[in-house]
Protein backbone atom coordinates (compact mmCIF):
# COMPACT_ATOMS: atom_id res chain seq x y z
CA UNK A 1 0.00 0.00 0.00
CA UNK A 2 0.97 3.19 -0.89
CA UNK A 3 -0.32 6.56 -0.95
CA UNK A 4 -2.78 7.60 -3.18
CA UNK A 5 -0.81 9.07 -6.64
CA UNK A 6 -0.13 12.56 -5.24
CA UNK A 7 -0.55 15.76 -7.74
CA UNK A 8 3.43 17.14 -8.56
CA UNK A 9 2.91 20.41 -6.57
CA UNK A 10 0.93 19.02 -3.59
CA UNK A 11 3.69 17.95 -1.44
CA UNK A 12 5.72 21.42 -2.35
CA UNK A 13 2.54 23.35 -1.57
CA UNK A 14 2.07 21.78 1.49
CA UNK A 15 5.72 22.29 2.61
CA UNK A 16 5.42 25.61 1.46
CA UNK A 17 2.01 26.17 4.33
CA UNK A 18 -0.67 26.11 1.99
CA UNK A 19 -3.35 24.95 4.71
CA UNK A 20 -5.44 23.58 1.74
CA UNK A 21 -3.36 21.43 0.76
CA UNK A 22 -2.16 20.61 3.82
CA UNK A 23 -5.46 19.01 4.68
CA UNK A 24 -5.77 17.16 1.43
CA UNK A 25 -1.82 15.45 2.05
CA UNK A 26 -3.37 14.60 5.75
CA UNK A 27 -6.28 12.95 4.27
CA UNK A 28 -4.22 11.25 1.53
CA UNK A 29 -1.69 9.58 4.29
CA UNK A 30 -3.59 9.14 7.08
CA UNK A 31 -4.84 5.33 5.81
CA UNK A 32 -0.99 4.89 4.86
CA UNK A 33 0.05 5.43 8.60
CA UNK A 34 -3.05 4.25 10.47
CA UNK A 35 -2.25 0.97 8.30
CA UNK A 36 1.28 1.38 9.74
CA UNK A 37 0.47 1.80 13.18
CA UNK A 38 -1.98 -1.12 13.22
CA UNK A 39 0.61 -3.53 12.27
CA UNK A 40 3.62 -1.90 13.83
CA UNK A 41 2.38 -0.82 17.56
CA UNK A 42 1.36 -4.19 19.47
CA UNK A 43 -0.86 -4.45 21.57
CA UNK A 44 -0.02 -2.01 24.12
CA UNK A 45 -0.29 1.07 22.07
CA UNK A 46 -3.44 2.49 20.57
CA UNK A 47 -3.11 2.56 16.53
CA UNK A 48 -5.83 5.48 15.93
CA UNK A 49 -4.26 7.37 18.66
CA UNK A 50 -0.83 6.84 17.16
CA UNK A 51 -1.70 7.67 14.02
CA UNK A 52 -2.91 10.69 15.08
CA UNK A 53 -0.31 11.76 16.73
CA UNK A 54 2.00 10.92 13.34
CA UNK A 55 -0.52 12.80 11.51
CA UNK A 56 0.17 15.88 13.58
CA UNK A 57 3.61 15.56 13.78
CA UNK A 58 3.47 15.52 9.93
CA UNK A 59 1.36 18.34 9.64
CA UNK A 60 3.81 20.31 12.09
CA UNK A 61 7.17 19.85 10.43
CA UNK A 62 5.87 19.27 6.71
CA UNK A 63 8.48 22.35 6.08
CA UNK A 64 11.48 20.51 7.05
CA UNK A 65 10.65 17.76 3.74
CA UNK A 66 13.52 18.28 1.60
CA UNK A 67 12.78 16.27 -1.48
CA UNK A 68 9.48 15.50 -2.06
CA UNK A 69 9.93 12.76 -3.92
CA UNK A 70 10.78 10.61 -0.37
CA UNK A 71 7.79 12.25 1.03
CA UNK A 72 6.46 8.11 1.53
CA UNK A 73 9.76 7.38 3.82
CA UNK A 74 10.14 10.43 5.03
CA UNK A 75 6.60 9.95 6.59
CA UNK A 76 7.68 5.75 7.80
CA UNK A 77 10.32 7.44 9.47
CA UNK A 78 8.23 10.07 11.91
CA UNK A 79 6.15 7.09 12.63
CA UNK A 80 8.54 4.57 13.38
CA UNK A 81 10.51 6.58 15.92
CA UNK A 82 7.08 8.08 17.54
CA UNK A 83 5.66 3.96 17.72
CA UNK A 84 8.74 3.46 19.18
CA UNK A 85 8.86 6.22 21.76
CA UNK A 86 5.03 5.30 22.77
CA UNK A 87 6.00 1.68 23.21
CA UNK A 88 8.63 2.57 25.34
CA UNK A 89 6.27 5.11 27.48
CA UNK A 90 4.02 1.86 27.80
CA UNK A 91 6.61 -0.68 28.93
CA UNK A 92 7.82 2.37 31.23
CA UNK A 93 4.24 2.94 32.83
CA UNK A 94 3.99 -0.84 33.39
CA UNK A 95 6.81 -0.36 35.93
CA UNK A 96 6.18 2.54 37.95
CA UNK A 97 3.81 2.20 39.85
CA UNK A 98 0.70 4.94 40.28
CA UNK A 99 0.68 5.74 36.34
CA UNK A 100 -2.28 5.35 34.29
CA UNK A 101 -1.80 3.91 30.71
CA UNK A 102 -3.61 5.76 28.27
CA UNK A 103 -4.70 2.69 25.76
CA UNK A 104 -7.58 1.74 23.90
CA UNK A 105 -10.90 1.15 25.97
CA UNK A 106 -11.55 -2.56 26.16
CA UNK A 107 -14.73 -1.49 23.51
CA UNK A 108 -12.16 -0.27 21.13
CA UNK A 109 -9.80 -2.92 21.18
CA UNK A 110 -12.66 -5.84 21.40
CA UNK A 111 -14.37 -3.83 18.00
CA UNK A 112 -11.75 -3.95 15.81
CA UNK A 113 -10.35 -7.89 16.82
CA UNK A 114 -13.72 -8.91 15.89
CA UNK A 115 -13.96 -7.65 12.85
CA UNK A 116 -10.60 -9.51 11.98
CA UNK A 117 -10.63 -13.47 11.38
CA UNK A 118 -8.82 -16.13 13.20
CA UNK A 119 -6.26 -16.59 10.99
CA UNK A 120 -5.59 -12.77 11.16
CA UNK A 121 -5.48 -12.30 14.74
CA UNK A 122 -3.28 -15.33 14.71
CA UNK A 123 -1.12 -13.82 12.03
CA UNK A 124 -1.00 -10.16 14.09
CA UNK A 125 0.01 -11.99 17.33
CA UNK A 126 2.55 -13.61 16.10
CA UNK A 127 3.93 -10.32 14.33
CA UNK A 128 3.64 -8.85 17.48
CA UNK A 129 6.06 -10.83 19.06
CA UNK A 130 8.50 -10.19 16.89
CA UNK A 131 11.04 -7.37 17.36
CA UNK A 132 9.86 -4.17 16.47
CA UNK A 133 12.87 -4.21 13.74
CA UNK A 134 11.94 -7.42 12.12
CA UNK A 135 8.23 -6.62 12.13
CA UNK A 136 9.11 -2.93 10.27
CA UNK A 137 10.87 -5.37 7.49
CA UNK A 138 7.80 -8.21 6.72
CA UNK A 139 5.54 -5.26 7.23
CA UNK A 140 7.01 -3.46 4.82
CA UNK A 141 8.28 -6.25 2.53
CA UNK A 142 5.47 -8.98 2.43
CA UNK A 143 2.31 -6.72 3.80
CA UNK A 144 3.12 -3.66 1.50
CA UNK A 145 5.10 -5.54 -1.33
CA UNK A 146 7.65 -3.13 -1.26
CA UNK A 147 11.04 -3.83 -2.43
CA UNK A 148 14.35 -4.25 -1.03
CA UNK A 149 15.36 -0.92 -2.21
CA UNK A 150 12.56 0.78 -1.02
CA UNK A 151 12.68 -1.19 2.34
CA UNK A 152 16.06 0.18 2.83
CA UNK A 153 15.31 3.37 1.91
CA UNK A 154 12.47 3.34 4.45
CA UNK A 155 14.54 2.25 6.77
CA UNK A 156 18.01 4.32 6.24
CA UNK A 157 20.15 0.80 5.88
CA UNK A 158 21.89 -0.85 2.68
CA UNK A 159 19.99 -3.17 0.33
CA UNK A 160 22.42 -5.96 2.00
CA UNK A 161 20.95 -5.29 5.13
CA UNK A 162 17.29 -5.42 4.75
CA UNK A 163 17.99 -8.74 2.50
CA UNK A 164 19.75 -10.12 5.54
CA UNK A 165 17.48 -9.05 8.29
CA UNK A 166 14.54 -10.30 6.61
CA UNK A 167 15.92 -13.89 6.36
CA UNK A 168 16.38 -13.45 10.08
CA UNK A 169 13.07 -12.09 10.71
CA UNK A 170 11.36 -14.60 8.35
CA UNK A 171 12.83 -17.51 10.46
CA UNK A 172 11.65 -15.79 13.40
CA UNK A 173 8.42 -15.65 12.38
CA UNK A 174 8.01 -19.17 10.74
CA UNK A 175 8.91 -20.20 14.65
CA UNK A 176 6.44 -18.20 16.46
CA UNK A 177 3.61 -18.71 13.56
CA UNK A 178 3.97 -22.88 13.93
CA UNK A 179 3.53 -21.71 18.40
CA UNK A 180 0.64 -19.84 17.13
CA UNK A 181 -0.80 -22.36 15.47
CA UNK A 182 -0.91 -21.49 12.21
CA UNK A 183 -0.84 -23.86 9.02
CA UNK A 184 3.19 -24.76 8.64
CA UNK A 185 2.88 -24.02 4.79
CA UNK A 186 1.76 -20.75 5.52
CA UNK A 187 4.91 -19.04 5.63
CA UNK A 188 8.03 -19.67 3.15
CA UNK A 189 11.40 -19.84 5.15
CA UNK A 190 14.15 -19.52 2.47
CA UNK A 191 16.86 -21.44 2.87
């Protein structure tokens, strides 16, 4: 999935503070990133909410873009580091004690699983025991069909890299899929 084919002078307009267009990049992205966050934060995190928060992030420092052209990585990169930094707030409220955890209400969370089948939820639990690293690279790679070059441009690393980390993650996930119970055809381990 990518975004929507963007018009040439959208992005620049946008960068430039054109609030109209602004708004129209926003709505372009936001399924992009909400897709993102729904497969990258776990379970822990709220994906709207995250989302959201990318979104305004975006919207905030659209001016510091510097070639449109990598507007797509550009945005994987504000929302990996902000998944990343409310994961960590998470894992840090789970140890001190007295802080609240603002999540999903059970509602929320219960809504969207059952709208998902088995063999999904089976599929997202096992991704989300996976490192966020190796999750970034089959999200990227086998949920979005995106290439080892774009992978690694996503994801500031060499080609060599992403093809080696994704063995690793592949393996990683074959293991934890077969714990998970799903079919052991489902997912190709190269050897």
């Amino acid at each position: 999935m990518s975004t929507p084919a963007l018009a040439p002078n959208l992005v620049e307009a946008a960068c430039a503070g054109d609030s109209r267009a602004l708004d129209t990049l926003a709505a372009r992205c936001a399924p992009l990133v909400l897709g993102w966050c729904r497969r990258l934060c776990g379970p822990r995190v709220n994906a709207e909410d995250a989302a959201q928060d990318v979104l305004e992030r975006v919207l905030k420092r659209i001016h510091t873009l510097q070639d449109p052209d990598l507007l797509e990585p550009w945005l994987f990169g504000i929302t990996r580091r902000r998944i990343a930094d409310l994961r960590r707030l998470c894992w840090a409220h789970r140890w001190v004690p007295g802080l609240v955890i603002d999540g999903p209400s059970a509602g929320d969370d219960a809504e969207r699983l059952a709208g998902l089948s088995e063999l999904s939820r089976r599929v997202q639990r096992t991704l989300d025991a996976l490192p966020i690293r190796e999750r970034e690279l089959l999200v990227l790679v086998h949920v979005e069909g995106r290439t080892s070059a774009e992978t690694a441009a996503f994801l500031g690393v060499p080609v060599g890299t992403v093809k080696s980390r994704l063995l690793s993650a592949r393996t990683r996930f074959a293991r934890i899929a077969r714990r998970h119970g799903l079919v052991p055809g489902l997912v190709e381990v190269p050897r």
